[in-house]
N, C-alpha and C. Protein backbone atom coordinates (compact mmCIF):
# COMPACT_ATOMS: atom_id res chain seq x y z
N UNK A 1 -2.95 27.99 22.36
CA UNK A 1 -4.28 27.48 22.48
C UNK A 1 -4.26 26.08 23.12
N UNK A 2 -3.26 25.20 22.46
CA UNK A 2 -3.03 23.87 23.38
C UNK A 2 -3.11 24.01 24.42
N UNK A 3 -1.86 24.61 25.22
CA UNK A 3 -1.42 25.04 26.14
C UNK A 3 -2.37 25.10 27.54
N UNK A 4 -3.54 26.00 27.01
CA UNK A 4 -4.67 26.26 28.11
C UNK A 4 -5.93 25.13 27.46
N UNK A 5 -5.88 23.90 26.78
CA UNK A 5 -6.30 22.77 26.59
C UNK A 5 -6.09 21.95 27.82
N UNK A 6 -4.62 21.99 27.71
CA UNK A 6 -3.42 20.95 28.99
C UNK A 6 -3.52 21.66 30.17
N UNK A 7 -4.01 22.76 30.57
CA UNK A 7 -4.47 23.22 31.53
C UNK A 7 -5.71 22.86 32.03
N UNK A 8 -6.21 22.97 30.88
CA UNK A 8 -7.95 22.94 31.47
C UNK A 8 -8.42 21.65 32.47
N UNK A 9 -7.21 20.72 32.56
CA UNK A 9 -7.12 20.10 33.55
C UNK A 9 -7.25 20.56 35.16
N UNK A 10 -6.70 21.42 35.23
CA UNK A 10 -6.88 22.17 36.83
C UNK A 10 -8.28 22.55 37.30
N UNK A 11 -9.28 23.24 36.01
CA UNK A 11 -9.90 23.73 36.04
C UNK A 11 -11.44 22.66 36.50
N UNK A 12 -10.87 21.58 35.80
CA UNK A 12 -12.11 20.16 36.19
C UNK A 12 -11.73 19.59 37.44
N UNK A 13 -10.59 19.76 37.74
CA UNK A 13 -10.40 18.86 39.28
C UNK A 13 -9.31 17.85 38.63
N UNK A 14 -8.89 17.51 37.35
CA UNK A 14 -8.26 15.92 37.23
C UNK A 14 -6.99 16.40 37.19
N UNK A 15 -6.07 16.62 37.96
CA UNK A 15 -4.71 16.70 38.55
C UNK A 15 -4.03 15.16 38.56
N UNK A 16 -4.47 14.23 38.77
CA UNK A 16 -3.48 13.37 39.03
C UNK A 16 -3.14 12.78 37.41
N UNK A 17 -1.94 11.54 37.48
CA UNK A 17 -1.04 11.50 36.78
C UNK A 17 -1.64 10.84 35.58
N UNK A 18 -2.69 10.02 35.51
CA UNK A 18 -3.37 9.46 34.01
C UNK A 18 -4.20 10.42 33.55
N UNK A 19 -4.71 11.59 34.33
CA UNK A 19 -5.65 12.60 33.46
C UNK A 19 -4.53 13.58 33.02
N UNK A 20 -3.50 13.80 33.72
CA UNK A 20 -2.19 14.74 33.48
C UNK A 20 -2.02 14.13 31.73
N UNK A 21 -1.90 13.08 31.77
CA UNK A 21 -1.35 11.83 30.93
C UNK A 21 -2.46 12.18 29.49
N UNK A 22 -3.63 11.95 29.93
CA UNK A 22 -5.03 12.48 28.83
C UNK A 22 -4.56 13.70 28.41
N UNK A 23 -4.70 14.43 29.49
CA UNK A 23 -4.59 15.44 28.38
C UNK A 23 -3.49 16.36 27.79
N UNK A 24 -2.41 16.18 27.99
CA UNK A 24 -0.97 15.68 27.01
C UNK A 24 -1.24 14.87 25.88
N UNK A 25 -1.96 13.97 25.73
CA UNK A 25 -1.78 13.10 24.61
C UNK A 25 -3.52 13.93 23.80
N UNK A 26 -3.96 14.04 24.43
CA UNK A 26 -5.34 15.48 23.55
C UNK A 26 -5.03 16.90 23.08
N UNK A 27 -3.74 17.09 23.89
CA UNK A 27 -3.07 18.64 23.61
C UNK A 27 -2.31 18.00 21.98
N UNK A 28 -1.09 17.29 22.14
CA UNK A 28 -0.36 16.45 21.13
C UNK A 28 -1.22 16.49 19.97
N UNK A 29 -2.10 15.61 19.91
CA UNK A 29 -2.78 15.20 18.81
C UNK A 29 -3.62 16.29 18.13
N UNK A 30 -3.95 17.07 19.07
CA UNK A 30 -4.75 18.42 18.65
C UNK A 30 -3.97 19.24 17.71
N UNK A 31 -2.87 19.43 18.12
CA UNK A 31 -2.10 20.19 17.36
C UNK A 31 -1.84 19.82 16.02
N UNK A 32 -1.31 18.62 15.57
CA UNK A 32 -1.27 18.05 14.61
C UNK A 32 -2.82 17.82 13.47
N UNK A 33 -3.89 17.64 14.33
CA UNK A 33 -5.25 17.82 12.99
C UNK A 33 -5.48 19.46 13.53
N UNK A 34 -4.87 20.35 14.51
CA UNK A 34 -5.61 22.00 13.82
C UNK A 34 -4.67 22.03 12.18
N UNK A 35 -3.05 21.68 12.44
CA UNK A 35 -2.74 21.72 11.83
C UNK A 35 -3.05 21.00 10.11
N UNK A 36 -3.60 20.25 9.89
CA UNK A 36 -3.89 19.46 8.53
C UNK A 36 -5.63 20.15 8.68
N UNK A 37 -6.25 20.40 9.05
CA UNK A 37 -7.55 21.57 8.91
C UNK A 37 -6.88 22.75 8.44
N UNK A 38 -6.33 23.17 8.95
CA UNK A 38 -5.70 24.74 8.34
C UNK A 38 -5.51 24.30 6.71
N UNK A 39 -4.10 23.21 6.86
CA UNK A 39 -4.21 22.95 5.03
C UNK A 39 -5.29 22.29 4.35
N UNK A 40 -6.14 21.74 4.98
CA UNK A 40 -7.09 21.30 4.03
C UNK A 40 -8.15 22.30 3.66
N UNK A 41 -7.86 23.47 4.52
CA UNK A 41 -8.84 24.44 4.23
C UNK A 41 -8.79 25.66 2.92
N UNK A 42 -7.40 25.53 3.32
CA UNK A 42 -6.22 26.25 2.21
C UNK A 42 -6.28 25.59 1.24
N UNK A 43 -6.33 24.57 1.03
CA UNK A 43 -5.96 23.77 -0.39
C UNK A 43 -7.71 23.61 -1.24
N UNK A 44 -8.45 23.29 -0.28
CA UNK A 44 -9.64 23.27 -0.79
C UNK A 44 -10.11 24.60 -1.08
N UNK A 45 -9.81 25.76 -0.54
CA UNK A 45 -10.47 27.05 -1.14
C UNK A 45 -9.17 27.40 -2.32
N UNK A 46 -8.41 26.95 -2.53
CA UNK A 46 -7.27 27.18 -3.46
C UNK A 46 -7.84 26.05 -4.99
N UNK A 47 -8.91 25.49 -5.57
CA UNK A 47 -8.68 24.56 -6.38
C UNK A 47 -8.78 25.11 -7.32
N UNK A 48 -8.13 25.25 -8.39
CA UNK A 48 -8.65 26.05 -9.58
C UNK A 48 -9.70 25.26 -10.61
N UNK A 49 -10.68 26.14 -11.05
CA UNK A 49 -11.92 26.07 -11.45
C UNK A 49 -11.74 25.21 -12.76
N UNK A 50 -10.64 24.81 -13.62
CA UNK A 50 -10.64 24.41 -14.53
C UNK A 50 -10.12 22.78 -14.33
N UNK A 51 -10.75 22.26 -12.50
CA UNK A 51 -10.09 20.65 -12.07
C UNK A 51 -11.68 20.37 -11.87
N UNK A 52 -11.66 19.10 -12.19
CA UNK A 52 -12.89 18.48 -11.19
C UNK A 52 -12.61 18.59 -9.81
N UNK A 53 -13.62 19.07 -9.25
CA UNK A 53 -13.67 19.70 -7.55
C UNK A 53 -13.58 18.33 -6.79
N UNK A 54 -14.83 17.67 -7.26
CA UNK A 54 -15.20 16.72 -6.68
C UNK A 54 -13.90 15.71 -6.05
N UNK A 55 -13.06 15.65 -7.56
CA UNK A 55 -12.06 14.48 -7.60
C UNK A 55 -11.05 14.81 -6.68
N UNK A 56 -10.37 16.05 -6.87
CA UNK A 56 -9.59 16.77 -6.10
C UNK A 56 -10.12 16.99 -4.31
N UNK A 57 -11.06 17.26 -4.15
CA UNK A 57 -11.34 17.07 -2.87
C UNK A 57 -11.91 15.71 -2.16
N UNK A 58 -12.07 14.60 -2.34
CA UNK A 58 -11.99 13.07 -2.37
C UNK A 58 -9.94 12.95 -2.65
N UNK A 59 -9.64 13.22 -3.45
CA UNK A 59 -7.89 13.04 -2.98
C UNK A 59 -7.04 13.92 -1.57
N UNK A 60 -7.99 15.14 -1.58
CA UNK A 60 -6.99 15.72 -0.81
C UNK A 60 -7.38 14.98 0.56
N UNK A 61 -9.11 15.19 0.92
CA UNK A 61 -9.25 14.05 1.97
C UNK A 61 -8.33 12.39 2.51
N UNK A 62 -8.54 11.86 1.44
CA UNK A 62 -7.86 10.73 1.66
C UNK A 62 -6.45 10.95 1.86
N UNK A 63 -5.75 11.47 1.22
CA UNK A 63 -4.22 11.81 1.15
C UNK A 63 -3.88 12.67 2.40
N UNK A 64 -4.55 13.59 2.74
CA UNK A 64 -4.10 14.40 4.08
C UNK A 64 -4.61 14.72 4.95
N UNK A 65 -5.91 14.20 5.09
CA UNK A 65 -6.80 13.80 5.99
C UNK A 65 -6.30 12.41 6.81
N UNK A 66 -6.94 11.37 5.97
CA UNK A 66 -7.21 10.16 6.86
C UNK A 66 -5.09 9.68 7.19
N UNK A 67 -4.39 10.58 6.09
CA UNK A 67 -3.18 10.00 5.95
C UNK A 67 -2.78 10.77 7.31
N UNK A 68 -2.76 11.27 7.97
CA UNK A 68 -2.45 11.86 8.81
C UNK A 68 -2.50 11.79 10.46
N UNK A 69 -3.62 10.63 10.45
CA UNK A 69 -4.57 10.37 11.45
C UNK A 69 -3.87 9.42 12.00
N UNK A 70 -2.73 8.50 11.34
CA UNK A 70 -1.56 7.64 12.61
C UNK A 70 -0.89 7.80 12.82
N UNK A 71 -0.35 9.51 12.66
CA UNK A 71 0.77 10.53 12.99
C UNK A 71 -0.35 11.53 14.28
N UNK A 72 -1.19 11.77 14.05
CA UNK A 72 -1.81 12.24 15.16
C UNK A 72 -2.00 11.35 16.36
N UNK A 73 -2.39 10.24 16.39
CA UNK A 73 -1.99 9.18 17.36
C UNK A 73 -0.29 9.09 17.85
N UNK A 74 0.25 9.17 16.85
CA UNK A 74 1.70 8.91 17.39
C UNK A 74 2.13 9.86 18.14
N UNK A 75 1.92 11.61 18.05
CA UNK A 75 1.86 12.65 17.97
C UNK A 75 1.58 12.71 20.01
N UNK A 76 -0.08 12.28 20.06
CA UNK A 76 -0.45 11.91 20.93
C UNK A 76 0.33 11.40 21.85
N UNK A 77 0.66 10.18 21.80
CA UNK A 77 1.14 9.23 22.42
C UNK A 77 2.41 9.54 22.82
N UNK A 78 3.30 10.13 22.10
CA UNK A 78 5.11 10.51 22.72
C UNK A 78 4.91 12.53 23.42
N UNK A 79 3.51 12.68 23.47
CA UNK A 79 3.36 13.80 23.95
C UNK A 79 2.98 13.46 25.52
N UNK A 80 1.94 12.07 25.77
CA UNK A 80 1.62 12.03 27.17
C UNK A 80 2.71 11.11 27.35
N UNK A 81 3.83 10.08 27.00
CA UNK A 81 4.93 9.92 27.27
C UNK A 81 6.18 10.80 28.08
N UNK A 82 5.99 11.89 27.10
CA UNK A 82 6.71 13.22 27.47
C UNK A 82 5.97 13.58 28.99
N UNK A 83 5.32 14.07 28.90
CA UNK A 83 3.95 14.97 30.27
C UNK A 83 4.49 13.83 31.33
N UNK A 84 4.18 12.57 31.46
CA UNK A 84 4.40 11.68 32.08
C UNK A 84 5.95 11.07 33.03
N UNK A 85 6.78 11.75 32.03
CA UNK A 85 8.30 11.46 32.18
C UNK A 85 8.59 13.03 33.15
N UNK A 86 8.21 14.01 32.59
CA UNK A 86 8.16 15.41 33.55
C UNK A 86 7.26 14.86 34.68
N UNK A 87 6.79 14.26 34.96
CA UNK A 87 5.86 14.41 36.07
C UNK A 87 6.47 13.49 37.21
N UNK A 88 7.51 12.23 36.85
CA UNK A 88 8.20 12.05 37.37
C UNK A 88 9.60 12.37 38.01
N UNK A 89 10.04 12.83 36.67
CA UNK A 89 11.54 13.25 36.90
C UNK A 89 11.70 14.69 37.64
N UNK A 90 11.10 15.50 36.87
CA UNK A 90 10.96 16.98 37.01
C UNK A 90 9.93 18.07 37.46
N UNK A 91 8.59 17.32 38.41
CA UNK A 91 7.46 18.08 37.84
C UNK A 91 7.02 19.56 37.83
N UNK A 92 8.34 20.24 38.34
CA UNK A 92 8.41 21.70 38.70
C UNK A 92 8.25 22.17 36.79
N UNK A 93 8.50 21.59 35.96
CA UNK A 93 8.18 21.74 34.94
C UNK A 93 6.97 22.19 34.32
N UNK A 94 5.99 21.12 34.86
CA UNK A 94 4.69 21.53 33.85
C UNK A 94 4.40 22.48 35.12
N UNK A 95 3.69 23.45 34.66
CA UNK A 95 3.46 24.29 34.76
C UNK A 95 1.80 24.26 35.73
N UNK A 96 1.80 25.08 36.80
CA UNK A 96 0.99 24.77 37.82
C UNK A 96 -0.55 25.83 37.30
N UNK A 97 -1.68 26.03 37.95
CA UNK A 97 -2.82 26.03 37.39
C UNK A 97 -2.68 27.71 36.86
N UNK A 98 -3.31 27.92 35.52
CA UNK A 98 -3.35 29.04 35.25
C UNK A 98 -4.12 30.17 35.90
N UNK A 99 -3.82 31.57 36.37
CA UNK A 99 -4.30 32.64 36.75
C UNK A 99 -5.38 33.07 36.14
């Protein structure tokens, strides 16, 4: 699903190397909050009925929500690092516009 995210670049026209760069670091970071949505979705339909809801979902937010959110930046950031370093060194790499 990323994948044709980091594509969808071809599809707008922004080919050159700072939108290449965007959206590498939007693919990156994406991945990392689908990922903590999936568990927060899981964990919140998982609470058993005999917890305060309320309390438990105010912790899981804070704890794996917002805790997560300067690993998704980081996530980001060594992903359009990466995209960026292929685009110099190698760019037969990334992969040219999808069919």
């Amino acid at each position: 699903m990323l994948y044709y995210l980091f594509q969808f670049r071809h599809r707008v026209g922004l080919e050159n190397s700072l939108w290449t760069s965007i959206f590498g670091f939007v693919a990156g970071a994406s991945g990392v909050a689908i990922t903590v949505l999936a568990v927060f979705v899981i964990l919140i339909a998982n609470i058993p009925l005999d917890l305060d809801a309320s309390a438990e979902r105010s912790s899981i937010m804070t704890t794996l929500v917002i805790a997560h959110i300067p690993l998704m930046l980081v996530e980001g950031v060594f992903t359009a690092m990466i995209v960026r370093f292929l685009q110099k060194v190698k760019p037969e790499l990334l992969p040219e516009k999808v069919r």
